[in-house]
Protein backbone atom coordinates (compact mmCIF):
# COMPACT_ATOMS: atom_id res chain seq x y z
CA UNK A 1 139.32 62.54 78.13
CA UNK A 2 136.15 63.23 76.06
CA UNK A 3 132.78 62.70 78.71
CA UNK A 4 130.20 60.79 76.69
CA UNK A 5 126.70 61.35 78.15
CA UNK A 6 124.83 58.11 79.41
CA UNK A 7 122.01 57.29 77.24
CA UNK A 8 118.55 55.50 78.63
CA UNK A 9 120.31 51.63 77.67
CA UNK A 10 123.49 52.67 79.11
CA UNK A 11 121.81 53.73 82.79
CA UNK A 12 119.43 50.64 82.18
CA UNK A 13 122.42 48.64 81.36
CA UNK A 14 124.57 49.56 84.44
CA UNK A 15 122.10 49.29 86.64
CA UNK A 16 121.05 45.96 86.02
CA UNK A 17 125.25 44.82 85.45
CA UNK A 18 125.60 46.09 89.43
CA UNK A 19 122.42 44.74 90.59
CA UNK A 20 123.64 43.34 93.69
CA UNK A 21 120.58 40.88 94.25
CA UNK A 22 121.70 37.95 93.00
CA UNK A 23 125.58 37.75 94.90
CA UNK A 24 124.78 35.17 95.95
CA UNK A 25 125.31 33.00 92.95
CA UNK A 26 128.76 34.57 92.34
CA UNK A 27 129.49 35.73 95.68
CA UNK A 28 133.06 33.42 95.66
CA UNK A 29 135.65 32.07 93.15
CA UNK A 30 134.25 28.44 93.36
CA UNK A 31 130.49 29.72 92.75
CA UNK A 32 132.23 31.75 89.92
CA UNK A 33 133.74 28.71 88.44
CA UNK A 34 131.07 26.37 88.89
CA UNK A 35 128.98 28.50 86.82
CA UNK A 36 131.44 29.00 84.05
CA UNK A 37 132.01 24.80 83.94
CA UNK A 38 128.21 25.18 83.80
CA UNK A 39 127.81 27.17 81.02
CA UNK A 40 130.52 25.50 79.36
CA UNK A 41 129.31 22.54 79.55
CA UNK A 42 125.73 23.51 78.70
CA UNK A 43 127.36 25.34 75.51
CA UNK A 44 128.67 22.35 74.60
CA UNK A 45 125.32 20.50 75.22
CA UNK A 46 123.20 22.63 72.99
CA UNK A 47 126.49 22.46 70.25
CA UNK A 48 126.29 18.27 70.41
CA UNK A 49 122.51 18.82 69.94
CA UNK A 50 122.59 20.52 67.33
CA UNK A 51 125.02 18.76 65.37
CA UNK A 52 123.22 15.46 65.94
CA UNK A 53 120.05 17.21 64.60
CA UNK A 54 121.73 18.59 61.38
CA UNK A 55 123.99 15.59 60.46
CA UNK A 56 120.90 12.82 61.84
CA UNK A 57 118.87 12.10 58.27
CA UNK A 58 115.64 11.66 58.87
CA UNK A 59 115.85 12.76 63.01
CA UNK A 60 112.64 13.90 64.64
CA UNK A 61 112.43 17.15 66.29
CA UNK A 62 113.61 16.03 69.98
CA UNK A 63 117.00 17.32 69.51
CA UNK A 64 115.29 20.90 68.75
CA UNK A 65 112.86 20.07 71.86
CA UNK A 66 116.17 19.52 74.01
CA UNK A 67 118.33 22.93 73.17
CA UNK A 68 114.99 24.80 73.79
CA UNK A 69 114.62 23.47 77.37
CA UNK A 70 118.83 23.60 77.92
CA UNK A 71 118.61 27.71 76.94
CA UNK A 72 117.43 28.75 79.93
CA UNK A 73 119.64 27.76 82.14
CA UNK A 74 122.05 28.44 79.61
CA UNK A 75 120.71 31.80 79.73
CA UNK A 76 120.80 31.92 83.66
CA UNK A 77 124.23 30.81 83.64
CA UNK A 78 125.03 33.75 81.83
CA UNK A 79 123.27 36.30 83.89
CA UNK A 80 125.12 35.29 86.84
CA UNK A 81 128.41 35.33 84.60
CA UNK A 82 127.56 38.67 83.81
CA UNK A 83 126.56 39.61 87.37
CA UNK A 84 129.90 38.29 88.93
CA UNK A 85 132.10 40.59 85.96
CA UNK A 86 129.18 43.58 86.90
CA UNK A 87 129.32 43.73 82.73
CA UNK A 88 132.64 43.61 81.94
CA UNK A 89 131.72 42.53 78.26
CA UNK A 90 128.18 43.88 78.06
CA UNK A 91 128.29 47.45 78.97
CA UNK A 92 129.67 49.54 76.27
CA UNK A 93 132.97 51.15 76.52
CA UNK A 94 132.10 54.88 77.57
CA UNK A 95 130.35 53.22 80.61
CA UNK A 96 133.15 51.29 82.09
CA UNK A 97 136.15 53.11 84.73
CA UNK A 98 139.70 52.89 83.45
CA UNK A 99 140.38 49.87 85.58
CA UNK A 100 137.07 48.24 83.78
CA UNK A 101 138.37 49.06 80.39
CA UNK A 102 141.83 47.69 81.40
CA UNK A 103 140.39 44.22 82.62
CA UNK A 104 137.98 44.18 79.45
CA UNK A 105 141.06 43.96 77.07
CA UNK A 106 143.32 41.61 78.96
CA UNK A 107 139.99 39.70 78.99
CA UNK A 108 139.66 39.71 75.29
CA UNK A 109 143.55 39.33 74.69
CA UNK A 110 143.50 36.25 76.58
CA UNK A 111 140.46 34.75 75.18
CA UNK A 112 141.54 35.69 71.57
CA UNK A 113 144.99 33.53 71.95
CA UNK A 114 142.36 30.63 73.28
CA UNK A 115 139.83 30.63 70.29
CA UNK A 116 143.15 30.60 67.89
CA UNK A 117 144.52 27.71 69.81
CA UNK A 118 141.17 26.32 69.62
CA UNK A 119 140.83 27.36 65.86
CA UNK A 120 144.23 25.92 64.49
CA UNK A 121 143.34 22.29 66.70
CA UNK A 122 140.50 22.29 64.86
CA UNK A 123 142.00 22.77 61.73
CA UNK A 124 144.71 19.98 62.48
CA UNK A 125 142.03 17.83 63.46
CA UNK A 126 140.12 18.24 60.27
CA UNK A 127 143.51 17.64 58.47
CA UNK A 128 144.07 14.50 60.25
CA UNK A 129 140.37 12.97 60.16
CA UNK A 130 140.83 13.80 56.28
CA UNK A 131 143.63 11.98 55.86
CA UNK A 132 141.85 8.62 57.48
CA UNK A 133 138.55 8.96 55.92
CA UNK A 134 138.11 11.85 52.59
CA UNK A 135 134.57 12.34 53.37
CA UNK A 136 135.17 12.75 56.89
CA UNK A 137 135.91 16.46 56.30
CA UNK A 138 133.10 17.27 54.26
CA UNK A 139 130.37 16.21 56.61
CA UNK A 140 131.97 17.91 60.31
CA UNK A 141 133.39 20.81 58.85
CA UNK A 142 130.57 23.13 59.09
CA UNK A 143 129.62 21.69 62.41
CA UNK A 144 133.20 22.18 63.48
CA UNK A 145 133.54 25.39 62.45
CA UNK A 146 130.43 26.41 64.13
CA UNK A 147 131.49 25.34 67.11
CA UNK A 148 134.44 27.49 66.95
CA UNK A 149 132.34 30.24 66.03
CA UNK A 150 130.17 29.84 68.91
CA UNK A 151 133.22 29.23 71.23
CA UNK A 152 134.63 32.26 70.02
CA UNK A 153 131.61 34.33 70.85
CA UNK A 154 131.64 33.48 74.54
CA UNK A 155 135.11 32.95 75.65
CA UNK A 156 135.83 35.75 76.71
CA UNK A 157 132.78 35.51 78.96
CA UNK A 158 134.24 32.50 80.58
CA UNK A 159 137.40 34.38 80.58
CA UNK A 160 135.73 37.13 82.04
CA UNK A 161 134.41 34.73 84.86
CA UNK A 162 137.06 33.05 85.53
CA UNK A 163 139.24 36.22 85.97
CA UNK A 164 136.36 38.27 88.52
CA UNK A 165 137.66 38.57 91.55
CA UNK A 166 135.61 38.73 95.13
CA UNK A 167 133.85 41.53 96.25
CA UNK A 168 135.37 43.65 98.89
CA UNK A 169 133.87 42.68 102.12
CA UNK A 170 131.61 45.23 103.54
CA UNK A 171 132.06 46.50 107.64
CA UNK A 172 128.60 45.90 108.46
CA UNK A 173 129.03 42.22 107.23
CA UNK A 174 131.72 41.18 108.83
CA UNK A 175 130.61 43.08 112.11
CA UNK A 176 133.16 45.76 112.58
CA UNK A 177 130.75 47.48 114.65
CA UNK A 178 129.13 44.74 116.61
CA UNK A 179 130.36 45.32 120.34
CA UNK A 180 133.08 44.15 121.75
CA UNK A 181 135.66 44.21 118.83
């Protein structure tokens, strides 16, 4: 096995990835999941906004107004996604243990077989909106395939998420050495 050494970003990066600060957020499998359904549904959210605003003629700006103020939770929601994996999917590949590496492509693997799923139902359901209304294509297929594209982009964070598992327990914690035990 070839040693790469760690550049500046790569300490940076794994240091902040195993920043154990904010555990609390991720700390069990039901925190973990709430904040994938968060992001989810905060992905989907900012998606719906931004449809509206491109397909709305004539729309004001509040659609813009409303994806600025959903991104930062968006953005939290991601931290703490990122936190719970300790990087899985942001550190590069030198960085990460052989276990890490392993986990990283089952991650992938799985959440490649869910964006085509999600890729050929949203070709079927272009097909079939076609067939009811011709224009109906035209005018949500760029959305739609946006969508995807974004979905494709972070599923296998939610993958990732979904799949962390708890952190092993420390002694001190669960008072190994308090007396009388």
């Amino acid at each position: 096995m070839t040693t790469t050494r760690l550049t500046r970003y790569d300490r940076s990066m794994l240091r902040l990835m195993n920043d154990r600060r904010g555990q609390a957020w991720y700390a069990t499998a039901a925190r973990r999941r709430l904040a994938v359904a968060a992001h989810i549904t905060l992905t989907v959210a900012i998606g719906a906004l931004m449809t509206h605003f491109f397909l709305a003629e004539g729309e004001p700006l509040w659609p813009v107004a409303a994806m600025a103020v959903l991104l930062l939770p968006w953005m939290v929601a991601t931290g703490i996604i990122n936190g719970a994996t300790r990087g899985l999917l942001e550190l590069r590949e030198h960085v990460l243990d052989e276990r890490q590496s392993a986990e990283r492509r089952r991650v992938l693997a799985r959440a490649h077989r869910m964006t085509t799923l999600l890729l050929a139902a949203s070709a079927v359901a272009l097909l079939i909106t076609g067939g009811v209304d011709g224009n109906a294509p035209k005018a949500y297929a760029a959305p739609l395939l946006i969508a995807v594209l974004v979905v494709h982009w972070v599923m296998p964070l939610w993958v990732a998420g979904l799949r962390a598992e708890d952190e092993p327990a420390d002694d001190e914690v669960l008072g190994a050495g308090a007396p009388g035990r």
